[in-house]
C-alpha atoms as a PDB file:
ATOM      1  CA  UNK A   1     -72.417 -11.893  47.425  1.00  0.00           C
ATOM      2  CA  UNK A   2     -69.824  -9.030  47.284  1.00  0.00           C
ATOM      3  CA  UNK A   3     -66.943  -9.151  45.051  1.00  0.00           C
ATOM      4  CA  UNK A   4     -63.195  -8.047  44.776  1.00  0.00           C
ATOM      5  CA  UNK A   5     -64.186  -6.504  48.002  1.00  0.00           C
ATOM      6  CA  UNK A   6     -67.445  -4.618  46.984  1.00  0.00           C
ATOM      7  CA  UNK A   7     -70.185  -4.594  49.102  1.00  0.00           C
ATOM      8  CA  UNK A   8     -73.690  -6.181  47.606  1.00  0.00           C
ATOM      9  CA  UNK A   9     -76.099  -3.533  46.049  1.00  0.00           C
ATOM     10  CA  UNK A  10     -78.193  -1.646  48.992  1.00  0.00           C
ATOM     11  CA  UNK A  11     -82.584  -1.394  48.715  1.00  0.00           C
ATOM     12  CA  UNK A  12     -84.000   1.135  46.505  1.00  0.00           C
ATOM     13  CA  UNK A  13     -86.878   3.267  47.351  1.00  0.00           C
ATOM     14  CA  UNK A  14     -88.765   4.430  44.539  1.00  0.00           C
ATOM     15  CA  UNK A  15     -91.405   7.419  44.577  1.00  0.00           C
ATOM     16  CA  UNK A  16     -94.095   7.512  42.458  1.00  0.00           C
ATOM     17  CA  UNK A  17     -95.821  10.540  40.828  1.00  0.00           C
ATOM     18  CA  UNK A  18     -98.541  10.926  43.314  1.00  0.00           C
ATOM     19  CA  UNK A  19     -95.591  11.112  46.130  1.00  0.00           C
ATOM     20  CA  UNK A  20     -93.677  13.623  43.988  1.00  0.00           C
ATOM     21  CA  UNK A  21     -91.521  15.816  46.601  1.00  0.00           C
ATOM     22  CA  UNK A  22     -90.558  18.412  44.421  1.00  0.00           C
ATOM     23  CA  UNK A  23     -92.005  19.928  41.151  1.00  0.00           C
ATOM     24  CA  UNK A  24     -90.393  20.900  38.497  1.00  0.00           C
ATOM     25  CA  UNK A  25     -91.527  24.862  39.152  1.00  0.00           C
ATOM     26  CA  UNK A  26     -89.650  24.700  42.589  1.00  0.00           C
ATOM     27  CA  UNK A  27     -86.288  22.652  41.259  1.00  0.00           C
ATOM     28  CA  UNK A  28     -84.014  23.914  43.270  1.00  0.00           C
ATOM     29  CA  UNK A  29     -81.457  23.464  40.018  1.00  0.00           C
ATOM     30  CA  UNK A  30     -83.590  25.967  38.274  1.00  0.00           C
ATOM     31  CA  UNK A  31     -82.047  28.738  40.718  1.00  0.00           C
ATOM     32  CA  UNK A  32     -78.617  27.874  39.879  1.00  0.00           C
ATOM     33  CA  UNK A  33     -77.380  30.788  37.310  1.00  0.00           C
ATOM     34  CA  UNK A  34     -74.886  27.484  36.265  1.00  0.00           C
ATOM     35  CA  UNK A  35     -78.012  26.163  34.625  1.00  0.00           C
ATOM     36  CA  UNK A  36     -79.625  27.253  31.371  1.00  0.00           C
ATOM     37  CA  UNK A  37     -83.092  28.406  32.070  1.00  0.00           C
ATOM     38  CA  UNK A  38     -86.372  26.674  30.452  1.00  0.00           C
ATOM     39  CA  UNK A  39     -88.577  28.720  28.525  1.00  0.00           C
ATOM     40  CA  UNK A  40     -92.272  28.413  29.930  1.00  0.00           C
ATOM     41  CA  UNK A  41     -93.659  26.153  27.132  1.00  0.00           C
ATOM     42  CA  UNK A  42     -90.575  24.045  28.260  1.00  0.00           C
ATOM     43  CA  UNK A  43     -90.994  23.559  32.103  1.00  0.00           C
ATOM     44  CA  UNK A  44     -94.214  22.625  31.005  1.00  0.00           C
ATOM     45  CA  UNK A  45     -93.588  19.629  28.913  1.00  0.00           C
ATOM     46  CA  UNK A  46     -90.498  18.341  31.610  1.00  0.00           C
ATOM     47  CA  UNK A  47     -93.007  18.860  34.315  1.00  0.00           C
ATOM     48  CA  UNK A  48     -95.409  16.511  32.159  1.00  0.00           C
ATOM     49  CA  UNK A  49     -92.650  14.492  31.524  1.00  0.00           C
ATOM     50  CA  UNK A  50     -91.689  13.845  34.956  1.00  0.00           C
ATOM     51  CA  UNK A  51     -93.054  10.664  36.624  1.00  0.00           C
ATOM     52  CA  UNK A  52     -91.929  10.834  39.652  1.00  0.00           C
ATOM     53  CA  UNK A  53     -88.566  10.669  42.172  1.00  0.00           C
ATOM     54  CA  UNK A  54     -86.154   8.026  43.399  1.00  0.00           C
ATOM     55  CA  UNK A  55     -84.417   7.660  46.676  1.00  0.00           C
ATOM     56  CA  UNK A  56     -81.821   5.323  47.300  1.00  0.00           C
ATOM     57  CA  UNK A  57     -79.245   4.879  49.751  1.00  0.00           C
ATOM     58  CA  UNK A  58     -75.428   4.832  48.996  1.00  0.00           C
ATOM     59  CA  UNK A  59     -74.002   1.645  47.107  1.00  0.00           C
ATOM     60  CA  UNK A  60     -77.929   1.561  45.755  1.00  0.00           C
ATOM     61  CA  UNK A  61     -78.103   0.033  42.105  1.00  0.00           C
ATOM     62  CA  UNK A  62     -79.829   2.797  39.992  1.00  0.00           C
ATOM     63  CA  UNK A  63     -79.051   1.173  36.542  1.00  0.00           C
ATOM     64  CA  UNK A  64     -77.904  -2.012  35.621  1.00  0.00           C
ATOM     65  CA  UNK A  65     -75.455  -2.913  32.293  1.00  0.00           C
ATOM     66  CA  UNK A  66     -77.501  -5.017  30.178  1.00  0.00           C
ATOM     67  CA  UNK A  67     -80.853  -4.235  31.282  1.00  0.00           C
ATOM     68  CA  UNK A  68     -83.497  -2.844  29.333  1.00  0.00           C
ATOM     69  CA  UNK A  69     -84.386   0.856  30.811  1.00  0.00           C
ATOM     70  CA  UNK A  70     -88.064   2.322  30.778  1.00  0.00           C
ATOM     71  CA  UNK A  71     -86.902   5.318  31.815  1.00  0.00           C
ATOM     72  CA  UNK A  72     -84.284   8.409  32.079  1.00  0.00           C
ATOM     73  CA  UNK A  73     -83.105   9.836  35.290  1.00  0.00           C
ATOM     74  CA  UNK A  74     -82.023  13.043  36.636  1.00  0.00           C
ATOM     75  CA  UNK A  75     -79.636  13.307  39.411  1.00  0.00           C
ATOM     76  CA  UNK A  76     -81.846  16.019  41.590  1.00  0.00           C
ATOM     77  CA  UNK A  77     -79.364  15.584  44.506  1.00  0.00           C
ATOM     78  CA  UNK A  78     -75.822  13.453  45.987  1.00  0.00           C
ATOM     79  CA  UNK A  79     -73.416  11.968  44.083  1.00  0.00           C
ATOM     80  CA  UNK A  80     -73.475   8.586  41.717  1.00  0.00           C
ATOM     81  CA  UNK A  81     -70.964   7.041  39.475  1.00  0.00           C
ATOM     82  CA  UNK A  82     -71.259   5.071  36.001  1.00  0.00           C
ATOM     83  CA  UNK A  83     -69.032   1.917  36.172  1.00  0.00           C
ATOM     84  CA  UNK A  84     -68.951  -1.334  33.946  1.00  0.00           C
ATOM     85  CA  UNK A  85     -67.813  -4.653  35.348  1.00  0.00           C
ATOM     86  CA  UNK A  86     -65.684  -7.202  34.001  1.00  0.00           C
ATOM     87  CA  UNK A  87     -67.334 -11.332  34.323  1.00  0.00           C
ATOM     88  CA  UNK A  88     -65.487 -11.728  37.284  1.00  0.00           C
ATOM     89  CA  UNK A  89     -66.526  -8.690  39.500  1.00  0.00           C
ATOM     90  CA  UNK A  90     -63.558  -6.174  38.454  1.00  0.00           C
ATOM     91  CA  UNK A  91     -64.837  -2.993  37.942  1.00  0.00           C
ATOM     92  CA  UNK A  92     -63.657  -0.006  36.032  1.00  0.00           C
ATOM     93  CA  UNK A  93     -65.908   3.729  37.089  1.00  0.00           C
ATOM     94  CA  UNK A  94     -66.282   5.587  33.733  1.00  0.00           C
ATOM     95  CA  UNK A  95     -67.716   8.906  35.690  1.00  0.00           C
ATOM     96  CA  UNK A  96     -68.875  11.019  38.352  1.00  0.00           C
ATOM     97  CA  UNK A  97     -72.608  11.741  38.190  1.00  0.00           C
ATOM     98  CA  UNK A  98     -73.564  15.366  40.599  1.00  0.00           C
ATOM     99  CA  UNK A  99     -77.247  17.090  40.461  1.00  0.00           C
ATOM    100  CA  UNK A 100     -78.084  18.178  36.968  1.00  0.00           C
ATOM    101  CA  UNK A 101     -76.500  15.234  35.155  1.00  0.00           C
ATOM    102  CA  UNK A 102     -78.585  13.004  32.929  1.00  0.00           C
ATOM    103  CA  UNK A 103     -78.411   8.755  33.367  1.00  0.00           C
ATOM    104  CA  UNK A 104     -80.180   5.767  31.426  1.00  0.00           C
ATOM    105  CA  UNK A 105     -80.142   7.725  27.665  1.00  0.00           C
ATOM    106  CA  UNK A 106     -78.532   4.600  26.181  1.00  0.00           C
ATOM    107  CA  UNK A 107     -81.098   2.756  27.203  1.00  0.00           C
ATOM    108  CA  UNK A 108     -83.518   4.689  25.988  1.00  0.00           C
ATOM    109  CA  UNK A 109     -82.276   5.185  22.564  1.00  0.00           C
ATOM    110  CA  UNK A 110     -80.243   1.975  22.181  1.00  0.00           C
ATOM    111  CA  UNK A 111     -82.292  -0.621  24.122  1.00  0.00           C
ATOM    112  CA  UNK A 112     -79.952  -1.589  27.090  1.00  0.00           C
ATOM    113  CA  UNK A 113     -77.664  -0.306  29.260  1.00  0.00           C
ATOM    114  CA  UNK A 114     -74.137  -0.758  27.960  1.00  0.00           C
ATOM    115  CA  UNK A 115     -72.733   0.738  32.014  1.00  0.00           C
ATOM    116  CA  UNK A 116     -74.196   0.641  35.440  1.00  0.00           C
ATOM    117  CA  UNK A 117     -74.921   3.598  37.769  1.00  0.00           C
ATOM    118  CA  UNK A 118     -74.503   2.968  41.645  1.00  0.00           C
ATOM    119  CA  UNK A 119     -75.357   5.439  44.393  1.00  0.00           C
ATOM    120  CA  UNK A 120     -72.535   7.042  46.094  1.00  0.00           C
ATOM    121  CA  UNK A 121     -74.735   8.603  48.638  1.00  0.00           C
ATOM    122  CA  UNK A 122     -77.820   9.435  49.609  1.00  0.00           C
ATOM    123  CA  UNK A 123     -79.563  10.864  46.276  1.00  0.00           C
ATOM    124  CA  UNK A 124     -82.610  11.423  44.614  1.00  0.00           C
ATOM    125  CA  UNK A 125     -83.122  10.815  40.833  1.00  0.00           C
ATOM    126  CA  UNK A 126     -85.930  12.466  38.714  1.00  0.00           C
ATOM    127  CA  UNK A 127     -87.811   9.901  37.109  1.00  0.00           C
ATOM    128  CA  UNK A 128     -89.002  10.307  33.405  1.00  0.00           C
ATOM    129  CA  UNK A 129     -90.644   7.937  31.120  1.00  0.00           C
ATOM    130  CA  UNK A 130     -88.969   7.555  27.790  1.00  0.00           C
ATOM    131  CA  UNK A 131     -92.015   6.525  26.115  1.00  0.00           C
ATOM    132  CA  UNK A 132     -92.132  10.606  26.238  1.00  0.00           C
ATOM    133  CA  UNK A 133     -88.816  10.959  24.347  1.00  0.00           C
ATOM    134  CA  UNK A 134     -89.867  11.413  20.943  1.00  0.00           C
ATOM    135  CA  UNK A 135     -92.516  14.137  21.316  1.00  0.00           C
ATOM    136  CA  UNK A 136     -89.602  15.917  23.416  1.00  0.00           C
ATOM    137  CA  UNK A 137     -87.135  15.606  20.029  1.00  0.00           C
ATOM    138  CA  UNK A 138     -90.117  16.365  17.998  1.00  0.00           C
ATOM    139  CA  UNK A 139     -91.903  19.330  19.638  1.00  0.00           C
ATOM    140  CA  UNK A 140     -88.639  21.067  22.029  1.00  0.00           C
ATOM    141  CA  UNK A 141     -85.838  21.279  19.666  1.00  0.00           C
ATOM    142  CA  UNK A 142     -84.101  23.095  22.594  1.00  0.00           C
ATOM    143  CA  UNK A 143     -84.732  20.763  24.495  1.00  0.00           C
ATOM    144  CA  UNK A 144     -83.457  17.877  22.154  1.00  0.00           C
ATOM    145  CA  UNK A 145     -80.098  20.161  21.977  1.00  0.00           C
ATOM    146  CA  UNK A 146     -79.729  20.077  25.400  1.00  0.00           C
ATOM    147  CA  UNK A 147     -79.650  16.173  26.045  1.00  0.00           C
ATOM    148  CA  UNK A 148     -77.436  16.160  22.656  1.00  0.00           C
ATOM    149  CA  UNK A 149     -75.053  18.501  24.542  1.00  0.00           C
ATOM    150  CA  UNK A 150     -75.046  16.162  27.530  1.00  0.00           C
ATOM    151  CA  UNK A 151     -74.324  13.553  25.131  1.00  0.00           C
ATOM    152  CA  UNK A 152     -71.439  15.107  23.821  1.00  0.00           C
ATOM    153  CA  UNK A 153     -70.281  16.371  27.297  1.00  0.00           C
ATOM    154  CA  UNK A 154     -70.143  12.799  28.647  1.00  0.00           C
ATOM    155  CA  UNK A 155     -68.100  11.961  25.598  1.00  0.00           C
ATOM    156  CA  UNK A 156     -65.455  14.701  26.403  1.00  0.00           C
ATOM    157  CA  UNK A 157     -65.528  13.353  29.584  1.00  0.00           C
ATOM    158  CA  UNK A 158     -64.654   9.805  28.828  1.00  0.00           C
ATOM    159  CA  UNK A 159     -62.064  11.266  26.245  1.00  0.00           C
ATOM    160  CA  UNK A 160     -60.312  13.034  29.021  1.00  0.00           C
ATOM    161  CA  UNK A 161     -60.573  10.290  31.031  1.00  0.00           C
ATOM    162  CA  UNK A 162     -59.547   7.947  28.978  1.00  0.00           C
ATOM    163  CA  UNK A 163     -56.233  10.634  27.876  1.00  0.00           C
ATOM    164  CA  UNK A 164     -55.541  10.186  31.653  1.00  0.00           C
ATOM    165  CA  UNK A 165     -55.262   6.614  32.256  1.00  0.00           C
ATOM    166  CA  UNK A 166     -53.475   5.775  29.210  1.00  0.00           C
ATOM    167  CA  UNK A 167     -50.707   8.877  29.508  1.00  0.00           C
ATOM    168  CA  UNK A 168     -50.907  10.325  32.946  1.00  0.00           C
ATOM    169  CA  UNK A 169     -48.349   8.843  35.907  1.00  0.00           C
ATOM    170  CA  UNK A 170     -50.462   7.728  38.549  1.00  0.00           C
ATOM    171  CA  UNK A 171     -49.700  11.176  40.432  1.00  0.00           C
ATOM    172  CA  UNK A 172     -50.810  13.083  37.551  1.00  0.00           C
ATOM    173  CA  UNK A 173     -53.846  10.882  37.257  1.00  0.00           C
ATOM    174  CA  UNK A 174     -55.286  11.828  40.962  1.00  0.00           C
ATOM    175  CA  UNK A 175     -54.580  14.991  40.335  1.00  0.00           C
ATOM    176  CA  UNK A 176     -56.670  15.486  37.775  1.00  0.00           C
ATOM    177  CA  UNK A 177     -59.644  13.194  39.092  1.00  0.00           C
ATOM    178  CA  UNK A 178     -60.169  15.021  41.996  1.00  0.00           C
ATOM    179  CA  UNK A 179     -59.752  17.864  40.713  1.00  0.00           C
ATOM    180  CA  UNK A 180     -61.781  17.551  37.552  1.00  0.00           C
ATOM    181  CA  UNK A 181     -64.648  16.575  40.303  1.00  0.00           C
ATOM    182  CA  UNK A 182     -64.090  19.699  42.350  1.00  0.00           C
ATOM    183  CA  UNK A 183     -64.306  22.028  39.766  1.00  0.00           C
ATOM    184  CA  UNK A 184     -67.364  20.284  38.256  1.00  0.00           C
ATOM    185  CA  UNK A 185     -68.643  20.521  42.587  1.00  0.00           C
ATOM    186  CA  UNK A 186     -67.925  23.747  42.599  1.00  0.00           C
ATOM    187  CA  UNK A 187     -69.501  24.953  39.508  1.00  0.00           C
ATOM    188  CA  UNK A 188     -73.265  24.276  40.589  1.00  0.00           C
ATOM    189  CA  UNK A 189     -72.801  25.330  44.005  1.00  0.00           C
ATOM    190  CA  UNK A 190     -71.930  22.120  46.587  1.00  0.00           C
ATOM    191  CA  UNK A 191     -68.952  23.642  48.004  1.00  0.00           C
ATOM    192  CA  UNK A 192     -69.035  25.519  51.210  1.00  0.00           C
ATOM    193  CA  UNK A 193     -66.357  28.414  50.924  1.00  0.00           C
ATOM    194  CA  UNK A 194     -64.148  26.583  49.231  1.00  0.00           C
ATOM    195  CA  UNK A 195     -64.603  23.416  51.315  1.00  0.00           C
ATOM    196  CA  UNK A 196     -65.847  20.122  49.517  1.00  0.00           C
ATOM    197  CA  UNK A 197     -65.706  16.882  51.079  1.00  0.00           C
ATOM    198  CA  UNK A 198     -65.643  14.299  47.877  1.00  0.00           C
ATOM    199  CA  UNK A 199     -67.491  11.642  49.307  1.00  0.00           C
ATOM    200  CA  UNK A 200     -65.156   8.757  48.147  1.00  0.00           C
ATOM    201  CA  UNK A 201     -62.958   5.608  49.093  1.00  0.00           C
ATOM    202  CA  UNK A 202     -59.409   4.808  48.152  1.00  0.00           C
ATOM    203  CA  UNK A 203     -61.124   1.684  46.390  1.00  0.00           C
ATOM    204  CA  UNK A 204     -63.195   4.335  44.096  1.00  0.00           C
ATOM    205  CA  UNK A 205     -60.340   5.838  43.196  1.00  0.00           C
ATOM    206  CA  UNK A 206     -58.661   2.820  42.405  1.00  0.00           C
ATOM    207  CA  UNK A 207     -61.272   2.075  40.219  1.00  0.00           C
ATOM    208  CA  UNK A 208     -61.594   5.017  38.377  1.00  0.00           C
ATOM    209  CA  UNK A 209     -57.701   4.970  37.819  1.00  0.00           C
ATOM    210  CA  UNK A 210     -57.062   1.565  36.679  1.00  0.00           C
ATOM    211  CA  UNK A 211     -54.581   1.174  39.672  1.00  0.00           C
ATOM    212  CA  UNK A 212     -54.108  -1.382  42.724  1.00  0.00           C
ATOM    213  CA  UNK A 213     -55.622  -0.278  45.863  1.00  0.00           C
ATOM    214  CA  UNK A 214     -51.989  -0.310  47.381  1.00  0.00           C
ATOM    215  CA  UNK A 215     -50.641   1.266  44.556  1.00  0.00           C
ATOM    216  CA  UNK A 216     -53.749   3.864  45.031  1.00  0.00           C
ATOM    217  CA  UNK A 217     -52.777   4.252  48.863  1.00  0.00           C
ATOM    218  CA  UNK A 218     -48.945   5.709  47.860  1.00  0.00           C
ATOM    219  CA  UNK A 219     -50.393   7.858  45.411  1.00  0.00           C
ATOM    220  CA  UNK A 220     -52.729   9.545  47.247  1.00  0.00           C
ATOM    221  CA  UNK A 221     -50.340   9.956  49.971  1.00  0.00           C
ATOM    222  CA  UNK A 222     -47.908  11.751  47.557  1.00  0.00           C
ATOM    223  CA  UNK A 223     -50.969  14.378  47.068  1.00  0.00           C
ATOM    224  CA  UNK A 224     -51.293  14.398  50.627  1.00  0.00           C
ATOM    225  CA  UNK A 225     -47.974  15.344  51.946  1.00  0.00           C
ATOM    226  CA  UNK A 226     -47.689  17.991  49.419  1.00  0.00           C
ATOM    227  CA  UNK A 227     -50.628  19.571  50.837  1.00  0.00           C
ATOM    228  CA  UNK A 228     -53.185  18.932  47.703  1.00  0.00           C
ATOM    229  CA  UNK A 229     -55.190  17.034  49.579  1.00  0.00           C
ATOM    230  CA  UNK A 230     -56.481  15.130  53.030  1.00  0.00           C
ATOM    231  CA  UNK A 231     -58.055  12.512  53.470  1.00  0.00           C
ATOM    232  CA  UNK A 232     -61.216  11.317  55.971  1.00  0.00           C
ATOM    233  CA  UNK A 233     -63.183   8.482  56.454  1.00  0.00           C
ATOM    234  CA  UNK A 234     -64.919   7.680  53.452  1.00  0.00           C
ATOM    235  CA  UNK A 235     -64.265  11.107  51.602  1.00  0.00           C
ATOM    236  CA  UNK A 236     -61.116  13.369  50.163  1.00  0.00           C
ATOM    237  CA  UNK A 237     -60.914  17.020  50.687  1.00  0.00           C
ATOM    238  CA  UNK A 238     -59.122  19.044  48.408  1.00  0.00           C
ATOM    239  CA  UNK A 239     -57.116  22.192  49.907  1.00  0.00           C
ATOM    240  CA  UNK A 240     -55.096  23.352  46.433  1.00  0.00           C
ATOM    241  CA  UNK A 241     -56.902  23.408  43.450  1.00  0.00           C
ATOM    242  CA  UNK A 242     -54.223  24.867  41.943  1.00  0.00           C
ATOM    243  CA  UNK A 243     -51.399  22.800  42.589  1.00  0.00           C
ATOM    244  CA  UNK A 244     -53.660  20.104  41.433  1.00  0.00           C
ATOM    245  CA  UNK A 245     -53.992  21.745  38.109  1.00  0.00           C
ATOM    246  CA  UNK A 246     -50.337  21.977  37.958  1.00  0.00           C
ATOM    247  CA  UNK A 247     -49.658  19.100  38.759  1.00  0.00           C
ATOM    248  CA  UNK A 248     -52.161  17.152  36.344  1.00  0.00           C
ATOM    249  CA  UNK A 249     -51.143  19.278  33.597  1.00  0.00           C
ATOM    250  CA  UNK A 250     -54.731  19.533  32.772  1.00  0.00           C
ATOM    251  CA  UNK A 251     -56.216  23.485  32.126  1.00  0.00           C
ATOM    252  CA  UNK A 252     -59.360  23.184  34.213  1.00  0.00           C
ATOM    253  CA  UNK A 253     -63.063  23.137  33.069  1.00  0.00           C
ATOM    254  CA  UNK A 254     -63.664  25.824  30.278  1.00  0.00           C
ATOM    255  CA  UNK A 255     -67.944  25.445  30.033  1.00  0.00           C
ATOM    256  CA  UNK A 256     -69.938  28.244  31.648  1.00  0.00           C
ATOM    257  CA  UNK A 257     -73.234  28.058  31.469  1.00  0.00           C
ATOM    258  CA  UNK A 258     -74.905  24.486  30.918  1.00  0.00           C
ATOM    259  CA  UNK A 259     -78.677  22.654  30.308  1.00  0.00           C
ATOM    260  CA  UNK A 260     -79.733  19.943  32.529  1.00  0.00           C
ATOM    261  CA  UNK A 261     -83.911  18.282  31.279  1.00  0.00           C
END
């Protein structure tokens, strides 16, 4: 049964090792110069590591808050977000996951899932098993480093986020939302030209800004009319980075180079 307006969570498709569509030699992340290279000994053990894929459709629950996680994903490809939920359906989005970005570490390391992560379109997840965790920290420091620094990076994230909501206007929140998710976009290579379609609602937004959807609605058509922004069905496209910087006060992403496992 949906709440607050959300629709109920779609079917999962889950590939198993034997159906594996793409190893870890031919990742097409691997190619990106965004992303830190492995060293051979490396791809070896993630390659090991790997179980398999998983496919879901959009509004597809990948993780659930408060379940008990025997694994760690990899967003290969699409776009998913981390949200937790209050008792009666309300839902506040913490983050934007895009390909290269690790999910269900808390549930490896603390037990359970403390957030959920939805689908918000098509994607497919590496699947690893965490059982394999240890022997990663133990035998690929780099390796262990890396999903530190993703760690830490989600922890920026939230602090930036969290900077936003409790100090930004509204206007100066979208801003830096979609803007903050263009730049990460366009850093490991999903724009076309400078073209990205964003592929989410006004009720996302809403979410991820603590606002009302109406309240939402006028905000984003103050971005609009200045020409930051325009909106489709079901997506946002962003046509002035720059004035969105501006506008957000925010300086723009400052990493260059970063690891994804």
């Amino acid at each position: 049964m949906a709440l607050f307006g959300y629709p109920p969570p779609a079917r999962v498709t889950i590939l198993t090792s034997s159906a594996r569509r793409v190893p870890c030699e031919a990742c097409p992340l691997r190619t990106n110069p965004y992303f830190r290279a492995f060293t051979p000994d490396e791809l070896k053990f993630v390659s090991g590591f790997k179980r398999g894929e998983l496919a879901a459709e959009p509004g597809s629950m990948i993780l659930s808050e408060g379940a008990h996680s025997a694994q760690l994903f990899t967003l290969l490809s699409g776009w998913a977000f981390r949200y937790k939920t209050l008792e009666d359906g309300r839902r506040q989005i913490l983050n934007y996951l895009l390909p290269g970005d690790l999910a269900g570490l808390q549930g490896s390391v603390i037990g359970e899932m403390q957030h959920s992560v939805e689908a918000l379109s098509p994607v497919v997840f590496c699947v690893f098993e965490r059982d394999n965790l240890q022997s990663l920290f133990r035998n690929h420091p780099g390796l262990a480093f890396d999903i530190t620094w993703l760690a830490s990076r989600e922890e920026r994230m939230l602090d930036e986020t969290l900077l936003s909501v409790g100090r930004r206007s509204a206007v100066e929140r979208a801003a830096y939302l979609l803007v903050f998710i263009y730049q990460r976009a366009a850093r490991i290579g999903l724009t076309v030209g400078q073209r990205l379609l964003i592929p989410i609602t006004q009720q996302h937004v809403a979410d991820t800004l603590g606002l009302s959807i109406v309240h939402t609605n006028k905000t984003l058509r103050k971005l609009a009319e200045r020409n930051l922004i325009k909106w489709h069905d079901r997506s946002c496209e962003v046509l002035d980075e720059t004035g969105l910087l501006e506008l957000s006060g925010w300086t723009g992403l400052e990493e260059e180079r970063r690891p994804f496992v």
